[in-house]
Protein backbone atom coordinates (compact mmCIF):
# COMPACT_ATOMS: atom_id res chain seq x y z
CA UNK A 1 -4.67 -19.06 -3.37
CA UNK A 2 -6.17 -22.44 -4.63
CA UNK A 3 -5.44 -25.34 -2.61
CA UNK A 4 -6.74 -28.74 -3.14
CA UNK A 5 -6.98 -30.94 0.66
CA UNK A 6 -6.49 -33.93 -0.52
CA UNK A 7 -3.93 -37.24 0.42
CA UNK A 8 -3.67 -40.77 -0.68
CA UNK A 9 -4.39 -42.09 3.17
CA UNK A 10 -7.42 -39.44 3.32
CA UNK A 11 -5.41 -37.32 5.33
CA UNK A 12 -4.74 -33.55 4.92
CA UNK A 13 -2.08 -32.34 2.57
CA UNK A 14 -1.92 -29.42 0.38
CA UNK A 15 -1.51 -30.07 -2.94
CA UNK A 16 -1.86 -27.57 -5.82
CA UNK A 17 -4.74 -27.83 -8.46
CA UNK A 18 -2.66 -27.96 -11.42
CA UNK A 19 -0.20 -25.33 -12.16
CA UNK A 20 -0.96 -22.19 -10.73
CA UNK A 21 -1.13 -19.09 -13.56
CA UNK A 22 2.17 -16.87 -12.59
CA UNK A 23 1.80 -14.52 -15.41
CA UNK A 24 4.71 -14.13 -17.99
CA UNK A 25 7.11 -13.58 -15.22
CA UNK A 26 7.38 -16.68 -12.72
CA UNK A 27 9.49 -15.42 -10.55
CA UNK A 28 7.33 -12.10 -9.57
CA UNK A 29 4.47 -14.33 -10.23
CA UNK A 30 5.54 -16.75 -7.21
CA UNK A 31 6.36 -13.97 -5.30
CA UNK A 32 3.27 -12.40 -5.02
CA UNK A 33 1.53 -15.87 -4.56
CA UNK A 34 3.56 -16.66 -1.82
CA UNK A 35 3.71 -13.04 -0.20
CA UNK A 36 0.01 -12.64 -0.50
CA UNK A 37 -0.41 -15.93 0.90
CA UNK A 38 2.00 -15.21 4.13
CA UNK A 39 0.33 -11.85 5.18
CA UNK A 40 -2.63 -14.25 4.80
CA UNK A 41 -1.63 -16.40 7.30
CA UNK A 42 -1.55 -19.48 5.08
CA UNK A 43 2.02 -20.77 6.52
CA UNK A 44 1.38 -19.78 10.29
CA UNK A 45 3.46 -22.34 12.08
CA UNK A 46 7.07 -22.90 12.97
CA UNK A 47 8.21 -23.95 9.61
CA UNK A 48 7.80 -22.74 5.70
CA UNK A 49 8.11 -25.00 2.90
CA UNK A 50 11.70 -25.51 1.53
CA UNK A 51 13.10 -24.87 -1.98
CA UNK A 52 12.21 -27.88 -3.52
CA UNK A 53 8.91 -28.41 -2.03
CA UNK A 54 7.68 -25.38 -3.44
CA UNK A 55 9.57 -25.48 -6.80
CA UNK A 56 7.37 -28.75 -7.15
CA UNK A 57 3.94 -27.40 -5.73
CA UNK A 58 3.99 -24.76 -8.03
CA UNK A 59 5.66 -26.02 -11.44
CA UNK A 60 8.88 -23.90 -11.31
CA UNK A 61 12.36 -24.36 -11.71
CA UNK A 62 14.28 -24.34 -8.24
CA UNK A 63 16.09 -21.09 -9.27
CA UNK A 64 12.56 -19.52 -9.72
CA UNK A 65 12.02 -20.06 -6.57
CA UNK A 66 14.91 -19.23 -5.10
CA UNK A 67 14.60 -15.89 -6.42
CA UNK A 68 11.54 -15.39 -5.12
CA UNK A 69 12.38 -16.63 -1.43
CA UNK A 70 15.41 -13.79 -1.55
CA UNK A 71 12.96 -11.16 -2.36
CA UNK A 72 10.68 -12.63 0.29
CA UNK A 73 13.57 -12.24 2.55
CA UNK A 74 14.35 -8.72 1.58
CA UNK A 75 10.49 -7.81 2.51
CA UNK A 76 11.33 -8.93 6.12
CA UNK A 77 8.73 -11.69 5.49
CA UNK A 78 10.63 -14.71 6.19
CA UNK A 79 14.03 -15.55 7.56
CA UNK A 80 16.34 -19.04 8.10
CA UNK A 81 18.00 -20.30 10.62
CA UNK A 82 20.57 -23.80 10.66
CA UNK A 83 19.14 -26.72 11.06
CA UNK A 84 15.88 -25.25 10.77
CA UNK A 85 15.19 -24.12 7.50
CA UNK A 86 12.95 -21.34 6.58
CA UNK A 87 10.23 -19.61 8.67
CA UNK A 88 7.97 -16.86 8.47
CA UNK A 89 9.00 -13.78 10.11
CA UNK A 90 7.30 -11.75 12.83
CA UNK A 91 5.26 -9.55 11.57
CA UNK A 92 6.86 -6.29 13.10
CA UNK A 93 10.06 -7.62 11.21
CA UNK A 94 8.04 -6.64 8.12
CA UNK A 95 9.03 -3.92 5.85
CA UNK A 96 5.55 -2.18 5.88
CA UNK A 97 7.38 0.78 3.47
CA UNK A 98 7.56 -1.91 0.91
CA UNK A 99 4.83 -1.32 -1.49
CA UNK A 100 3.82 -5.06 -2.26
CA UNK A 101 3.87 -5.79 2.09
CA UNK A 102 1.96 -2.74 2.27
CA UNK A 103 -0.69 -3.66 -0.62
CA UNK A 104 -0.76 -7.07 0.57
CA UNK A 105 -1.80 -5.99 4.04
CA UNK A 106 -4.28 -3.77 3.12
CA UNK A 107 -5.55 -6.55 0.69
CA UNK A 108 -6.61 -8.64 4.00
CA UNK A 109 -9.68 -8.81 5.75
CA UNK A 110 -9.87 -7.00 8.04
CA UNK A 111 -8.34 -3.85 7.05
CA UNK A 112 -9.39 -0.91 8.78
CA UNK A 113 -7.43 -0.94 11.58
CA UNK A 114 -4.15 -0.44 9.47
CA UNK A 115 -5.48 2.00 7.63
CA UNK A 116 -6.30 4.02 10.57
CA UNK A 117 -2.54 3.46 11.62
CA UNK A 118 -1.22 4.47 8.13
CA UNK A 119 -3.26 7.81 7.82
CA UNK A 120 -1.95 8.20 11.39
CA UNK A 121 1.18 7.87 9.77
CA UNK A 122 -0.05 10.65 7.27
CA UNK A 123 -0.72 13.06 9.60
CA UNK A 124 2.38 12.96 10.99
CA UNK A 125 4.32 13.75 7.40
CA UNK A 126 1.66 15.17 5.13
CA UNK A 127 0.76 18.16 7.22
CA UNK A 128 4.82 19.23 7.14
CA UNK A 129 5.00 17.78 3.66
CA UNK A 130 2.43 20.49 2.92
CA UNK A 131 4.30 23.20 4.77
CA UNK A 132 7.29 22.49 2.76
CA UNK A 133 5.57 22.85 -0.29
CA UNK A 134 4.57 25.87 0.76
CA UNK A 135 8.32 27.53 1.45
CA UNK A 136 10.08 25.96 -1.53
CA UNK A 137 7.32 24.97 -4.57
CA UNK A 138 8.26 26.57 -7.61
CA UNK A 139 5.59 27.59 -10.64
CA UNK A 140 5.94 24.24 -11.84
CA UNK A 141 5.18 22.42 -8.95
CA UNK A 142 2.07 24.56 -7.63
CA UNK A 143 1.08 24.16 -11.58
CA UNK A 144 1.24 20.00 -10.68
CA UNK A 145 -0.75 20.57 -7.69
CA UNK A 146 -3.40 22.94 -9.26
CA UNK A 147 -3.90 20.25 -12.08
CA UNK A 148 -4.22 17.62 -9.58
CA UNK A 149 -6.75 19.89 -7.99
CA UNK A 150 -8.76 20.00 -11.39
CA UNK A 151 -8.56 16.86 -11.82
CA UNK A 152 -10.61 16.03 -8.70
CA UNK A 153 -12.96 18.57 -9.82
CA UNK A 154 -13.65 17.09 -12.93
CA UNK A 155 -13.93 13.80 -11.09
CA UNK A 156 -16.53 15.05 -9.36
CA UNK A 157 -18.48 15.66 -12.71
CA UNK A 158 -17.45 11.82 -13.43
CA UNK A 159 -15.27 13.30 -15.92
CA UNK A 160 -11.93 11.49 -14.50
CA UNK A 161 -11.05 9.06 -12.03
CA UNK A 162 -11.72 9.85 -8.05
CA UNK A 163 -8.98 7.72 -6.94
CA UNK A 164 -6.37 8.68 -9.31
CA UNK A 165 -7.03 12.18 -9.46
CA UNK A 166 -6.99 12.27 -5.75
CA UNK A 167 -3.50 10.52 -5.62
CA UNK A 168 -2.39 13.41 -8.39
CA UNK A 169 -2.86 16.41 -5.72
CA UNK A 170 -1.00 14.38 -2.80
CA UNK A 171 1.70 13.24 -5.29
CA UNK A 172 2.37 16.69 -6.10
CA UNK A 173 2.31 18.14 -3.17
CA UNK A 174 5.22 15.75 -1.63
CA UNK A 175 7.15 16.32 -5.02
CA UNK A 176 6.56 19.87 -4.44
CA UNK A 177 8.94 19.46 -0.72
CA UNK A 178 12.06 18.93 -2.68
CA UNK A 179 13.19 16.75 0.09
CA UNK A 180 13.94 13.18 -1.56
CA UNK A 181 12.86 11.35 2.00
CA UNK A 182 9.13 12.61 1.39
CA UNK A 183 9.19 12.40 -2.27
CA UNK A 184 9.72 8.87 -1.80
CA UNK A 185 7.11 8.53 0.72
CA UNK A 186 4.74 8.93 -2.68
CA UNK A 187 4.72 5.12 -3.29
CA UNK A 188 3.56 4.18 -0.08
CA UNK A 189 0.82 7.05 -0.12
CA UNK A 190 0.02 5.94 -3.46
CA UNK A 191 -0.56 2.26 -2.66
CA UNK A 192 -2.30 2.69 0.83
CA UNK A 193 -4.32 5.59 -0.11
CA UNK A 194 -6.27 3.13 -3.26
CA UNK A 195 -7.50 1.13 -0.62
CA UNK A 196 -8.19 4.26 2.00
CA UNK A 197 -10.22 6.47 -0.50
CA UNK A 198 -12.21 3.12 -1.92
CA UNK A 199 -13.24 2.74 1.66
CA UNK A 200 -13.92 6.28 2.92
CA UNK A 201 -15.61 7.06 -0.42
CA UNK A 202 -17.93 4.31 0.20
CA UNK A 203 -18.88 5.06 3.19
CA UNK A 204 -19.22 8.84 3.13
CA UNK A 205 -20.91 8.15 -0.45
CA UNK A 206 -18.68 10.95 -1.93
CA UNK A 207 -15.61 11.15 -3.28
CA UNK A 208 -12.73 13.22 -1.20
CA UNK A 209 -13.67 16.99 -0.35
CA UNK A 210 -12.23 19.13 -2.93
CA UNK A 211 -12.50 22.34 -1.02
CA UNK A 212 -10.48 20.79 1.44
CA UNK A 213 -8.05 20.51 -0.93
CA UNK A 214 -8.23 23.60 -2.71
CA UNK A 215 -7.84 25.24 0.23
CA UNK A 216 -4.57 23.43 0.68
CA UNK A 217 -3.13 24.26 -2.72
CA UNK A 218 -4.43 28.12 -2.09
CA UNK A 219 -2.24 28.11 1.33
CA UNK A 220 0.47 26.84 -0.86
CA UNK A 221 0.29 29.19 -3.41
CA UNK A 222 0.50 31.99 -1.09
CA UNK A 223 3.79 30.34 0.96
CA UNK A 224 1.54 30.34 3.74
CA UNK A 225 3.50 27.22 5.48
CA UNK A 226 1.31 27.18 8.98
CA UNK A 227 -1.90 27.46 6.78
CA UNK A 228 -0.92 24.76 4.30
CA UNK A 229 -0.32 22.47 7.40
CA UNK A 230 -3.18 22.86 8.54
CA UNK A 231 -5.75 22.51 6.19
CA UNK A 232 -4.04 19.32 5.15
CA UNK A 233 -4.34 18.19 8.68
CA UNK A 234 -7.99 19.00 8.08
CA UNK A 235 -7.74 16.33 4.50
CA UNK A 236 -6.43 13.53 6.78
CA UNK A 237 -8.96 14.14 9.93
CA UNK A 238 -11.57 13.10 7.70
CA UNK A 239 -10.77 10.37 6.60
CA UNK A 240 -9.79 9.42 10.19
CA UNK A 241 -13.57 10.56 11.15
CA UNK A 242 -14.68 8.20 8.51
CA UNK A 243 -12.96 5.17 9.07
CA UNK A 244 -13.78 5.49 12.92
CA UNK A 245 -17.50 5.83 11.95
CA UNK A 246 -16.91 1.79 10.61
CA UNK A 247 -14.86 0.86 13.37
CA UNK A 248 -15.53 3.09 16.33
């Protein structure tokens, strides 16, 4: 976020440098400069600028930015009161499911101790996830997983992507649950674990175990639910291993 300190008495006072690029879409555009810019900590402090303040800091029409600040709201990321205006919300107020909170977060230096806390998270759904798959996956759905599977084998050959590949498998096994609570889970796997495999893979200097993996799909091929579990316990205890390895 590019901020300019400057004020006719020599003072302090944000101003913008120009008008800030928002893409084609100002209103999503402000939102993500502004929600970036809270989980930041740019507007720590007991107030947040109002409407028209940042309709004029940022070139847009007031109903731009009123837009935005409603979707900011929805997020948990800010709040209003009488008399006082807008604030920035606690952070435990935040809707951490919310992919753009989420991304945001992660997008913050430093990072590792959420993403410990979110594959804590994981280990407390993907493991059952798993088992589910295991009990109700039809042909189709081990087929998704098995392709997913491939495709991190191929990746391994540099003949696909690590990360996407790698989000394939896990996809596929939560669609493989049937249960509409963990199938939605995907988006927040899929936006935490970008951030969580970039890391661990750089650390570790490899890309995620694929026999790890394999042996997870195997376990759900066979409707082995306990097995299934398991080894996917096994998937997320690395990466725990590896992340503690940075930050012990």
């Amino acid at each position: 976020m590019a901020f300019r300190v400057t004020s006719a008495s020599g003072g302090s006072d944000r101003a913008p440098i120009g008008r800030l690029d928002l893409g084609r879409n100002l209103t999503f555009g402000l939102l993500d400069l502004l929600g970036r810019a809270i989980v930041a900590g740019d507007y720590e402090g007991p107030s947040f600028p109002n409407e028209k303040e940042l309709a004029t800091r940022h070139g847009v029409s007031r109903s731009v930015t009123r837009e935005a600040l409603k979707m900011l709201a929805a997020k948990g990321l800010i709040g209003t009161r009488p008399k006082s205006g807008t604030f920035v919300m606690p952070q435990e107020h935040w809707n951490l499911f919310d992919t753009d909170v989420l991304s945001w977060m992660l997008e913050r230096p430093p990072s590792i101790a959420l993403l410990r806390r979110f594959n804590e998270l994981r280990a407390g759904i993907e493991p059952q996830a798993a088992a589910l798959a295991a009990r109700r996956a039809d042909q189709q759905q081990r087929e998704a997983i098995r392709r997913g599977l491939e495709r991190m084998r191929a990746a391994e050959r540099d003949q696909d992507d690590p990360l996407d590949s790698d989000l394939a498998f896990h996809e596929a096994v939560l669609r493989a649950t049937d249960n509409p609570f963990f199938i939605q889970f995907r988006d927040v796997v899929a936006t935490a674990l970008r951030v969580s495999i970039r890391l661990t893979n750089k650390i570790a200097g490899h890309t995620a175990r694929v026999d790890e993996h394999d042996a997870v799909y195997r376990a759900i091929s066979a409707g082995d639910g306990a097995s299934a579990a398991e080894n996917m316990r096994a998937v997320i205890d690395e990466v725990l291993m590896t992340i503690d390895r940075v930050d012990p």
